[in-house]
C-alpha atoms as a PDB file:
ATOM      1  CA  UNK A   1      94.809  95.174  86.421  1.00  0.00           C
ATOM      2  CA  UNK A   2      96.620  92.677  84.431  1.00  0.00           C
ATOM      3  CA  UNK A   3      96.038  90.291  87.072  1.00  0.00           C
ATOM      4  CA  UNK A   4      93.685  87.843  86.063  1.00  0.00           C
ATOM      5  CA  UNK A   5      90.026  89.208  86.932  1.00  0.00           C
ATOM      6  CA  UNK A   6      88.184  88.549  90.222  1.00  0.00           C
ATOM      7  CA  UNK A   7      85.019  85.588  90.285  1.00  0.00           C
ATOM      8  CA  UNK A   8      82.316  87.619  88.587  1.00  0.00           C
ATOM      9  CA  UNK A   9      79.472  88.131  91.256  1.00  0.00           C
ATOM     10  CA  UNK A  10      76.204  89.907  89.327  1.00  0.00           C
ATOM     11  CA  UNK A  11      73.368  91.111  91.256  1.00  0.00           C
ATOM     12  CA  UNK A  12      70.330  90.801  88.774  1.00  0.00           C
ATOM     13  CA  UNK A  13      68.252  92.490  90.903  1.00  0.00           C
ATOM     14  CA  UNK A  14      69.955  96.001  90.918  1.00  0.00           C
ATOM     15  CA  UNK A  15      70.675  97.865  87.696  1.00  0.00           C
ATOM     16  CA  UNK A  16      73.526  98.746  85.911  1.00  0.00           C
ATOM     17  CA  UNK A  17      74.049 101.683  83.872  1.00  0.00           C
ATOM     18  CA  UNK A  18      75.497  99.797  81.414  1.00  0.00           C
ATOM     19  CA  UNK A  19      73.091  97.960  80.728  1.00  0.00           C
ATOM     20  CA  UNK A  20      70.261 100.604  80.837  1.00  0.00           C
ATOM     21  CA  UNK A  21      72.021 102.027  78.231  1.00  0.00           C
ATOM     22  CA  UNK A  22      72.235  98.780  76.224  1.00  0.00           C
ATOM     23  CA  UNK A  23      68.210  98.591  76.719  1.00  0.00           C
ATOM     24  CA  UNK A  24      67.918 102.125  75.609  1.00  0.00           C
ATOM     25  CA  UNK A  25      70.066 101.398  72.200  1.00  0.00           C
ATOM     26  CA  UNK A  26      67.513  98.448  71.800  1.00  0.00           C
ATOM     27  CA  UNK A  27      70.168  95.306  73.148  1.00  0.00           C
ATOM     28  CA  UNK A  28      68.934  92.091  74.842  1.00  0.00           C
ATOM     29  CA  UNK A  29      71.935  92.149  77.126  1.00  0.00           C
ATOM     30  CA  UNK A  30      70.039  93.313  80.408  1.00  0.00           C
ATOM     31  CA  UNK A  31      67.784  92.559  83.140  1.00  0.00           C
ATOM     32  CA  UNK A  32      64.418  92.926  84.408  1.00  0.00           C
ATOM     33  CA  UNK A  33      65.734  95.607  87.099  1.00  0.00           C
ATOM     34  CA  UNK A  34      67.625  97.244  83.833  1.00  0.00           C
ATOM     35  CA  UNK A  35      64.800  97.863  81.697  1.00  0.00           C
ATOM     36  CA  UNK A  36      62.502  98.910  84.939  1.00  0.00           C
ATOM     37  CA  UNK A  37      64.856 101.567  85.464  1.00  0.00           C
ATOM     38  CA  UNK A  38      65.571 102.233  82.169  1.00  0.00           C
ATOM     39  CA  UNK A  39      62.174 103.155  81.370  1.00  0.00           C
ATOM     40  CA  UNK A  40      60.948 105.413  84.200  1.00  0.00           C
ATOM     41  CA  UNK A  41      64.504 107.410  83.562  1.00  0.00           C
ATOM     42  CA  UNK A  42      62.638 107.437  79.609  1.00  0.00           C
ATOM     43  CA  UNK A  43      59.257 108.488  81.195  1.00  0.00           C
ATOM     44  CA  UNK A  44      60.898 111.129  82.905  1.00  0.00           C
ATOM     45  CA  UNK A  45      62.558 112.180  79.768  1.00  0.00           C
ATOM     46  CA  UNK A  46      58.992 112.571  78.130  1.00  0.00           C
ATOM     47  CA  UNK A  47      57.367 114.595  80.848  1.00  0.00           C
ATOM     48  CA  UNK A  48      60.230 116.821  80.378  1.00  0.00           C
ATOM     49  CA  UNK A  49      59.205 116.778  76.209  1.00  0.00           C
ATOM     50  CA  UNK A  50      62.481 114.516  74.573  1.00  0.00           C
ATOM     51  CA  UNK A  51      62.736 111.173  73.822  1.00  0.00           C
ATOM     52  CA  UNK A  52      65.857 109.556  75.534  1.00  0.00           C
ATOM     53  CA  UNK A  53      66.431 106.489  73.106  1.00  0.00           C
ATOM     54  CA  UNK A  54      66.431 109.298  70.403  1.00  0.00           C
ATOM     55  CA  UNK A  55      69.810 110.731  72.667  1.00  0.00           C
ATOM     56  CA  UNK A  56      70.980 107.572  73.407  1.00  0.00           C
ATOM     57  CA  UNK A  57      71.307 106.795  69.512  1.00  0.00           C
ATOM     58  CA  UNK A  58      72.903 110.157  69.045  1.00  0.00           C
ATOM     59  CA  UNK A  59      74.879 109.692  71.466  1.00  0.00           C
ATOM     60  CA  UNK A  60      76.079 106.591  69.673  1.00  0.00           C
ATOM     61  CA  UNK A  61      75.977 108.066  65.964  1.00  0.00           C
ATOM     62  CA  UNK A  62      78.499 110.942  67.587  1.00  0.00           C
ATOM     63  CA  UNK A  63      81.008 107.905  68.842  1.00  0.00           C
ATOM     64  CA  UNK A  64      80.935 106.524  65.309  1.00  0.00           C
ATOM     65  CA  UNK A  65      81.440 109.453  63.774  1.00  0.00           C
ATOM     66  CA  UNK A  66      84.531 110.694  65.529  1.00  0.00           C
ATOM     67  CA  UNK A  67      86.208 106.673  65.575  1.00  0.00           C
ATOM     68  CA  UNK A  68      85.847 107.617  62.179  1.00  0.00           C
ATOM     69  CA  UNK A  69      87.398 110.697  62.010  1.00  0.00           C
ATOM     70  CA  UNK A  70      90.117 109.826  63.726  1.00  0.00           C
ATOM     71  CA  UNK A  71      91.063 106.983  61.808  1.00  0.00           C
ATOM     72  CA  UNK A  72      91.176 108.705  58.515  1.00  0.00           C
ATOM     73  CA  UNK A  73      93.482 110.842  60.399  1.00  0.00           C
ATOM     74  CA  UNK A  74      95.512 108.512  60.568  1.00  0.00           C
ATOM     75  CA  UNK A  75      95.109 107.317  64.268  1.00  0.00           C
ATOM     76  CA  UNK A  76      95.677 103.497  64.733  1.00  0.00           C
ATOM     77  CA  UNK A  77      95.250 102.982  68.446  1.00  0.00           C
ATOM     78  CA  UNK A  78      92.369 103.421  70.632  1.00  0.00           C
ATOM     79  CA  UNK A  79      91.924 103.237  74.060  1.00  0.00           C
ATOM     80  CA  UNK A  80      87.806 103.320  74.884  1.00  0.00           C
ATOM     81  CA  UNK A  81      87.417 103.948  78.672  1.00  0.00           C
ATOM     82  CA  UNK A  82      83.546 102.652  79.960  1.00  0.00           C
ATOM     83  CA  UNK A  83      83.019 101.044  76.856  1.00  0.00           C
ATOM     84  CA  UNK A  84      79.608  99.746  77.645  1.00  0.00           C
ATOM     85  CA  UNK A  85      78.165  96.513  76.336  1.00  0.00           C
ATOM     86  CA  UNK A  86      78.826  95.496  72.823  1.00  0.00           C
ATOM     87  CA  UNK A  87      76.658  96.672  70.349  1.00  0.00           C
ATOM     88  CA  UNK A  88      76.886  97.426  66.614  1.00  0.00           C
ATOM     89  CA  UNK A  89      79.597  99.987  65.202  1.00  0.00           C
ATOM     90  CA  UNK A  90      81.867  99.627  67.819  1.00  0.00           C
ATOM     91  CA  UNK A  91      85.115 101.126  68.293  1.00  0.00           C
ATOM     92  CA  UNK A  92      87.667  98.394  66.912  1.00  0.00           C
ATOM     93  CA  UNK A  93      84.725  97.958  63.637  1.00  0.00           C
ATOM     94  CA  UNK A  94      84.479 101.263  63.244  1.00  0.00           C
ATOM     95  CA  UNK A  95      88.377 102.188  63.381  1.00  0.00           C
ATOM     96  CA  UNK A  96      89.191  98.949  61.526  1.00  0.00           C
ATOM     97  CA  UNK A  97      86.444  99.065  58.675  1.00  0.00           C
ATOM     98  CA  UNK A  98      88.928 102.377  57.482  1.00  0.00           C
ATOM     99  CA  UNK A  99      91.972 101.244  58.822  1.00  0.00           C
ATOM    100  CA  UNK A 100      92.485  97.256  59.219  1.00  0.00           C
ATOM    101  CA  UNK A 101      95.509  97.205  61.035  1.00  0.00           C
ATOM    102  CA  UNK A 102      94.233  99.459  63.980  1.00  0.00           C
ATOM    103  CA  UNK A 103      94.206  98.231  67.363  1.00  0.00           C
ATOM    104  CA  UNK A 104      91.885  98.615  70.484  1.00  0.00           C
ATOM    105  CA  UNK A 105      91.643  98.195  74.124  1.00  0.00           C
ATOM    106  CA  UNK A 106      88.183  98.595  75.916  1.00  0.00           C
ATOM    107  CA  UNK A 107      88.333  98.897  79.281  1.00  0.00           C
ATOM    108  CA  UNK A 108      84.800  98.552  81.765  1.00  0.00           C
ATOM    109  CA  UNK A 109      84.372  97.980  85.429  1.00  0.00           C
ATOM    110  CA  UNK A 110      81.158  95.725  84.865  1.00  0.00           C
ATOM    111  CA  UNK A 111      82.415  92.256  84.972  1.00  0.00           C
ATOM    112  CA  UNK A 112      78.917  91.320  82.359  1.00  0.00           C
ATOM    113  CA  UNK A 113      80.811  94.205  80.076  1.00  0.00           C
ATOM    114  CA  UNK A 114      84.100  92.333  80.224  1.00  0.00           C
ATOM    115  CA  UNK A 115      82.583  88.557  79.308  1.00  0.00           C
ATOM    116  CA  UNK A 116      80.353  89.700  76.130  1.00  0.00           C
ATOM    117  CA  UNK A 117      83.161  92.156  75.023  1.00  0.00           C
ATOM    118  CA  UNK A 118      85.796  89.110  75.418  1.00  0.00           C
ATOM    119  CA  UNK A 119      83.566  86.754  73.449  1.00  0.00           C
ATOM    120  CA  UNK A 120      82.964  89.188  70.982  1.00  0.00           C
ATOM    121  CA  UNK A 121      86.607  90.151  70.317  1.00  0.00           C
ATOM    122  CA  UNK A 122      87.704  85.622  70.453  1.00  0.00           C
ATOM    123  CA  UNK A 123      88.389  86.006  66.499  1.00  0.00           C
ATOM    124  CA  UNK A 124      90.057  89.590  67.004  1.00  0.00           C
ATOM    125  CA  UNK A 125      93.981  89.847  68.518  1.00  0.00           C
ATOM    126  CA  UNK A 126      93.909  93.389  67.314  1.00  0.00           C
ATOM    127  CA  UNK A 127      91.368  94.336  69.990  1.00  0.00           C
ATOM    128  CA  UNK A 128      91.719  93.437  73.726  1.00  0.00           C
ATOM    129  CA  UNK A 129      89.141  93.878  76.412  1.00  0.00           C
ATOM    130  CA  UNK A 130      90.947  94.468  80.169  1.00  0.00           C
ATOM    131  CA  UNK A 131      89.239  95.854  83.516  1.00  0.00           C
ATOM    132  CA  UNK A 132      89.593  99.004  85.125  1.00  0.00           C
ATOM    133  CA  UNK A 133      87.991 101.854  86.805  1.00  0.00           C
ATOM    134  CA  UNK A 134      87.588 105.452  85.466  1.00  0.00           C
ATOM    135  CA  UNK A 135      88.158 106.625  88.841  1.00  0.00           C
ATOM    136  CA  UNK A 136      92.004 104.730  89.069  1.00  0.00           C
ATOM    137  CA  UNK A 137      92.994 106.393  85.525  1.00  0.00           C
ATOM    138  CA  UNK A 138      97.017 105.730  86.336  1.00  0.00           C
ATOM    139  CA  UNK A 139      95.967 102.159  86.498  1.00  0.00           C
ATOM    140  CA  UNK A 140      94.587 101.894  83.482  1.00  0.00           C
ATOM    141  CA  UNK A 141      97.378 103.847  81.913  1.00  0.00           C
ATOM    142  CA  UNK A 142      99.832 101.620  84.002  1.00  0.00           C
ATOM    143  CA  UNK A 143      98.844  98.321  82.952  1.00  0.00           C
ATOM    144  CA  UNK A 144     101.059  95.525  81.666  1.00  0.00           C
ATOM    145  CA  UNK A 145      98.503  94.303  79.290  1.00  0.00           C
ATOM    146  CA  UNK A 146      97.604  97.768  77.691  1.00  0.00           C
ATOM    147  CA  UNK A 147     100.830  99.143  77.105  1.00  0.00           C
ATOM    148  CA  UNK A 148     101.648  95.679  75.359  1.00  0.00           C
ATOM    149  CA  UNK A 149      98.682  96.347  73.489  1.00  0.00           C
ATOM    150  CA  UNK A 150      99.211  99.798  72.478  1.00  0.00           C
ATOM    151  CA  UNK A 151     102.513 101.847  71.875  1.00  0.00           C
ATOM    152  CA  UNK A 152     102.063 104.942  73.828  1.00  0.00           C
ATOM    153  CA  UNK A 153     105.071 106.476  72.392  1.00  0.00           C
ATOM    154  CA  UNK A 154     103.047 106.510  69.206  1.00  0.00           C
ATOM    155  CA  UNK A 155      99.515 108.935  68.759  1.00  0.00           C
ATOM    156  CA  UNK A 156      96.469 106.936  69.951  1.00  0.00           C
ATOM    157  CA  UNK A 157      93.157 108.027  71.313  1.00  0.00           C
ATOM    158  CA  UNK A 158      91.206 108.192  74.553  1.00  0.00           C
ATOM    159  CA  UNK A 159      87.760 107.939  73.872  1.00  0.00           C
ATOM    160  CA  UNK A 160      85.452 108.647  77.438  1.00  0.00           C
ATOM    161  CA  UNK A 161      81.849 108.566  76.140  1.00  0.00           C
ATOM    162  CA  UNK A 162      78.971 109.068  78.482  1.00  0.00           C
ATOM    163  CA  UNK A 163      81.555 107.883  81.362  1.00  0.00           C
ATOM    164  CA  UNK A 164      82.317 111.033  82.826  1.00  0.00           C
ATOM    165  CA  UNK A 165      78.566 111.643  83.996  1.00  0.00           C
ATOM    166  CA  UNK A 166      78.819 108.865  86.940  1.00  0.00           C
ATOM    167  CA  UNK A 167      81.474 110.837  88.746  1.00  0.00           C
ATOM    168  CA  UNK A 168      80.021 112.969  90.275  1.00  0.00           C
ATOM    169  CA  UNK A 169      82.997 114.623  92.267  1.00  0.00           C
ATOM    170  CA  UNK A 170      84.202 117.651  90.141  1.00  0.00           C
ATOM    171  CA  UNK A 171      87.433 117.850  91.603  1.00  0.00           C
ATOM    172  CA  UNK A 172      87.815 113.963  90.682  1.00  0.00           C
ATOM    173  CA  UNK A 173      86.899 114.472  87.087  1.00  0.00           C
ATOM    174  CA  UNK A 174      89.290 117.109  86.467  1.00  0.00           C
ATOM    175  CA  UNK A 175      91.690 114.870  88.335  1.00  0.00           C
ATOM    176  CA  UNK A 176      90.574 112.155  85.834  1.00  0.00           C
ATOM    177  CA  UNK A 177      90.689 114.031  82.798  1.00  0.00           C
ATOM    178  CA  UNK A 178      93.753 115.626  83.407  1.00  0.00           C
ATOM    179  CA  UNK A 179      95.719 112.277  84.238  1.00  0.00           C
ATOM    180  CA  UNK A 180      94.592 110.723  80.446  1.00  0.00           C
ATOM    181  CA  UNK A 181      95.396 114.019  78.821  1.00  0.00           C
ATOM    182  CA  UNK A 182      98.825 114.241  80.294  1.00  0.00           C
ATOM    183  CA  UNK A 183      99.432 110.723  78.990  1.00  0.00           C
ATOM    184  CA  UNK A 184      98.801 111.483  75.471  1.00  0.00           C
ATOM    185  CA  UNK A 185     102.063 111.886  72.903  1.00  0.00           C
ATOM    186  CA  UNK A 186     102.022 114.247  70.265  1.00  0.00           C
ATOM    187  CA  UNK A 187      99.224 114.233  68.062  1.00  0.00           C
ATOM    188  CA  UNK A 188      97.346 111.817  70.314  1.00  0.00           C
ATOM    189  CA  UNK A 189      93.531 112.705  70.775  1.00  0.00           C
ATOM    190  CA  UNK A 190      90.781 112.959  73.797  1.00  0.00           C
ATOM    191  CA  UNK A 191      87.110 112.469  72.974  1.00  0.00           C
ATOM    192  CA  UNK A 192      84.321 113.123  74.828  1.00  0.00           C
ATOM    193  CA  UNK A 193      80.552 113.012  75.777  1.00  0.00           C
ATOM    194  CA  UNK A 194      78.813 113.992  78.623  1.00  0.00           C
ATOM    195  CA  UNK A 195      75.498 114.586  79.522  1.00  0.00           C
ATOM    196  CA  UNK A 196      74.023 117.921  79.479  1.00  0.00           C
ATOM    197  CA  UNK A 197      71.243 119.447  81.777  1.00  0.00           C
ATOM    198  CA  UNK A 198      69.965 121.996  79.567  1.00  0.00           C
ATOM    199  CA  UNK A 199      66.617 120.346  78.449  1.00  0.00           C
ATOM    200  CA  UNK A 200      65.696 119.106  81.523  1.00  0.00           C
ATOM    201  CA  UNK A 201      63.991 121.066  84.386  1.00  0.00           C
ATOM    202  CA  UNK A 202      65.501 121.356  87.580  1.00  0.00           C
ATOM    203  CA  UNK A 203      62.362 119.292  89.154  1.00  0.00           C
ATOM    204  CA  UNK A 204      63.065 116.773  86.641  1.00  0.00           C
ATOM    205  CA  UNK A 205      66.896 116.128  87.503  1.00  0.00           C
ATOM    206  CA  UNK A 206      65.992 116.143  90.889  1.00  0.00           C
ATOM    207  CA  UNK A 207      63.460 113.086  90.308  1.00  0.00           C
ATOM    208  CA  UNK A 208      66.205 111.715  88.468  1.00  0.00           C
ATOM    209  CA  UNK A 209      68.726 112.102  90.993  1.00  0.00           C
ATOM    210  CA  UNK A 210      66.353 109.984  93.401  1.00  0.00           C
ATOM    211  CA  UNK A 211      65.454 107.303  90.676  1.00  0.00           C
ATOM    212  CA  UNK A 212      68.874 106.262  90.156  1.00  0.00           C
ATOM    213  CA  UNK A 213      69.844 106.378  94.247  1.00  0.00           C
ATOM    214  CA  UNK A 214      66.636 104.326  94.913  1.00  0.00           C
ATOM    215  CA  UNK A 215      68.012 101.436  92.588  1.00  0.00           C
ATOM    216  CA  UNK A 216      71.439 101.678  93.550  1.00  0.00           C
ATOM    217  CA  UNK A 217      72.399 102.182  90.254  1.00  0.00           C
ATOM    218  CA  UNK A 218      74.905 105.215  91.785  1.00  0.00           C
ATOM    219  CA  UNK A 219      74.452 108.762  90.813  1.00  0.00           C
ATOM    220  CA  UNK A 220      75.031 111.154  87.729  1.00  0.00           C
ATOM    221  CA  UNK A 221      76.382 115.053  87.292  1.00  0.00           C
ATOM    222  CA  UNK A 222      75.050 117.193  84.472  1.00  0.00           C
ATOM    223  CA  UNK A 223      77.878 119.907  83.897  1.00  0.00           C
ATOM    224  CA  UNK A 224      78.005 122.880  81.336  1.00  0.00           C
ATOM    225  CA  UNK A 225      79.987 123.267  77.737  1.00  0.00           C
ATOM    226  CA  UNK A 226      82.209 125.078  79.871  1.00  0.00           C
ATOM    227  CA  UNK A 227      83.187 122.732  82.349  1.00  0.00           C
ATOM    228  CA  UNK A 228      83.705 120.167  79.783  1.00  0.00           C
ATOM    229  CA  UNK A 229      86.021 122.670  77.802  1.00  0.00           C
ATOM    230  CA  UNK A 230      88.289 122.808  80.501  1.00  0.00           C
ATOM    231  CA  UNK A 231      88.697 119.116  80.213  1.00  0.00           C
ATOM    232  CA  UNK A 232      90.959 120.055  77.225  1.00  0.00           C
ATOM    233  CA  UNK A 233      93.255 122.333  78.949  1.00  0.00           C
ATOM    234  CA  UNK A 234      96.641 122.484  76.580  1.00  0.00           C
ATOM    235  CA  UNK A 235      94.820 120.553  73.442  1.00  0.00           C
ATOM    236  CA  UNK A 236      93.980 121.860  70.289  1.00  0.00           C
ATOM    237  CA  UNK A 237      90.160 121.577  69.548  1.00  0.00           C
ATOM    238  CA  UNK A 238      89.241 119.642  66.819  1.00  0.00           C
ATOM    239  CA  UNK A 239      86.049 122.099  64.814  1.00  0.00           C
ATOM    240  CA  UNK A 240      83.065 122.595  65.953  1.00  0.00           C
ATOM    241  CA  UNK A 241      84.340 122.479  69.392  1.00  0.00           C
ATOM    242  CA  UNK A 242      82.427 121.646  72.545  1.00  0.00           C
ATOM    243  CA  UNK A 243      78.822 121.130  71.174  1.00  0.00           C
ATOM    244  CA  UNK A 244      75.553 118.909  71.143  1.00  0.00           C
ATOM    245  CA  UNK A 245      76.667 115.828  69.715  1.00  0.00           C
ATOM    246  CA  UNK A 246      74.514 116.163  67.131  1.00  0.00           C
ATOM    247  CA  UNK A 247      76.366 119.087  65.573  1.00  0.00           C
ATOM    248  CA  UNK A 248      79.446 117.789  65.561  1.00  0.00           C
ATOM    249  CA  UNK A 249      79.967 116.933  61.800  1.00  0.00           C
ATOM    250  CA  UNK A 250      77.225 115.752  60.906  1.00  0.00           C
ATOM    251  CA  UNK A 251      76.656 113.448  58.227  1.00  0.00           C
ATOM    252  CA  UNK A 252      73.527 111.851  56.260  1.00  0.00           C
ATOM    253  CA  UNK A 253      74.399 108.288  56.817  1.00  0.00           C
ATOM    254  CA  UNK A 254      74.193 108.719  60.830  1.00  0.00           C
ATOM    255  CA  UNK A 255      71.349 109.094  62.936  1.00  0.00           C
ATOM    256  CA  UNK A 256      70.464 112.994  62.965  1.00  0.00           C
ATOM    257  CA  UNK A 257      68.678 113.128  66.071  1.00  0.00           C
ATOM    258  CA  UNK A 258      67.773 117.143  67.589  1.00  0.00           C
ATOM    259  CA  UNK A 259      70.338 119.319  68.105  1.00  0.00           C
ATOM    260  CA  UNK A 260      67.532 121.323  70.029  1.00  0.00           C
ATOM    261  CA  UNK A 261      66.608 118.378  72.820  1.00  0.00           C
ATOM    262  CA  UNK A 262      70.185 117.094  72.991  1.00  0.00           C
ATOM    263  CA  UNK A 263      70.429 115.509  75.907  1.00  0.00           C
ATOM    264  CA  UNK A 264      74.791 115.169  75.530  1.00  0.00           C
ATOM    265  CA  UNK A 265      77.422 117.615  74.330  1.00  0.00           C
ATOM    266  CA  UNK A 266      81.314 116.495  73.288  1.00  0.00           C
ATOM    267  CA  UNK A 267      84.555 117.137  71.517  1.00  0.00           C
ATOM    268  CA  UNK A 268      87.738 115.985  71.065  1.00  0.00           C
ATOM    269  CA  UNK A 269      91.282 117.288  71.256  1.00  0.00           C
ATOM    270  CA  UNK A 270      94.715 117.359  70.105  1.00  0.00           C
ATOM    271  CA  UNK A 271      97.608 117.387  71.246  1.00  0.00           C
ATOM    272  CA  UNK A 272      99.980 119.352  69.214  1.00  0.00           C
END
């Protein structure tokens, strides 16, 4: 991974999730084919009765909250897996605005991901921007680059935010999830969101299923709080536990969104 990156090759004309989700949070970092699929995935979402930019911006609010967290904790590395196109309140701002000398590594499979992060982060050497796959986690742990970054002798955080969704393999997720949690040191952390079914009808999903295989944008699994639990196996829940994102500690200065037509659920761990 360390190896310096392959000739980015971007197909305009089929979407990316990542930048669906950039259109959703209200970015000008996408396409045509982005926002077309972007916005019959939001039509959907109001047939069904929820507004999925409201979610998305939860979704977000959630990340920002537990960077947060974290970093008053006393966590100064951070290791953001599918990090998604740079927006506002990122990961290394967030972390950094409480604890200036923390340090991040975002790591994305979209090469457009890789280029704005990488111009973003020019004026920051605390925060690096590498490539990598979710679905090759020893990779990622194994790079060069990364473990130059980060000390992983030392407590840091995985943060795997609305990531876990495109695998849709349940046996590779666990896989996935338990390769980064066996990784962690003592008192490092796990964070998670992942989409939730639970508001949307079954005829729905199944129209959303075909929408994002149409436009080769891939596929996406909806799993239960109780699949996602077991992502935690041998770490100490942090309070509330496994919950909509919008009830995990809330506070007035973040976007509230509806606990009731939450569209993601998360947590995040400890090791002890």
């Amino acid at each position: 991974m360390s190896d310096p990156d392959p000739p980015i090759v971007i197909d305009p004309t089929i979407p990316s999730t990542a930048r669906m989700y950039d259109y959703m949070l209200g970015g000008k970092d996408n396409f045509p084919a982005d926002r077309e699929a972007a916005e019959q995935i939001i039509e959907l979402g109001r047939q069904a009765g929820f507004d999925l930019r409201d979610i998305t911006r939860a979704n977000r609010a959630f990340l920002v909250r537990v960077v947060r967290t974290l970093a008053e904790s006393g966590v100064r590395q951070f290791l953001d897996i599918g990090t998604g196109l740079p927006t506002q309140q990122n990961v290394h701002q967030v972390a950094q605005s409480v604890a200036p000398d923390a340090r991040t590594v975002y790591v994305d499979n979209d090469p457009i991901v890789l280029t704005h992060a990488r111009a973003l982060l020019a004026d920051s050497p605390q925060t690096i921007a590498m490539a990598g796959d979710l679905r090759e986690p020893a990779k990622i742990l194994a790079d060069p680059a990364i473990r130059a970054h980060l000390d992983f002798d030392q407590p840091f955080a995985i943060i795997a935010f609305a990531i876990l969704d495109l695998i849709v393999d349940d046996d590779l997720a666990a896989h996935i999830m338990a390769t980064l949690r066996g990784e962690l040191p003592s008192g490092g952390y796990l964070a998670i969101s992942h989409g939730y079914a639970r508001i949307l009808g079954v005829n729905k999903m199944d129209e959303a299923h075909e929408l994002f295989q149409s436009r080769r944008v891939g596929d996406f699994a909806h799993r239960p709080p109780a699949m996602v639990a077991t992502y935690f196996k041998d770490l100490e829940l942090l309070e509330p536990g496994v919950v909509p994102v919008e009830l995990w500690r809330p506070t007035y200065d973040q976007w509230p969104g509806d606990p009731d037509n939450s569209g993601f659920i998360g947590a995040v761990g400890r090791k002890p």
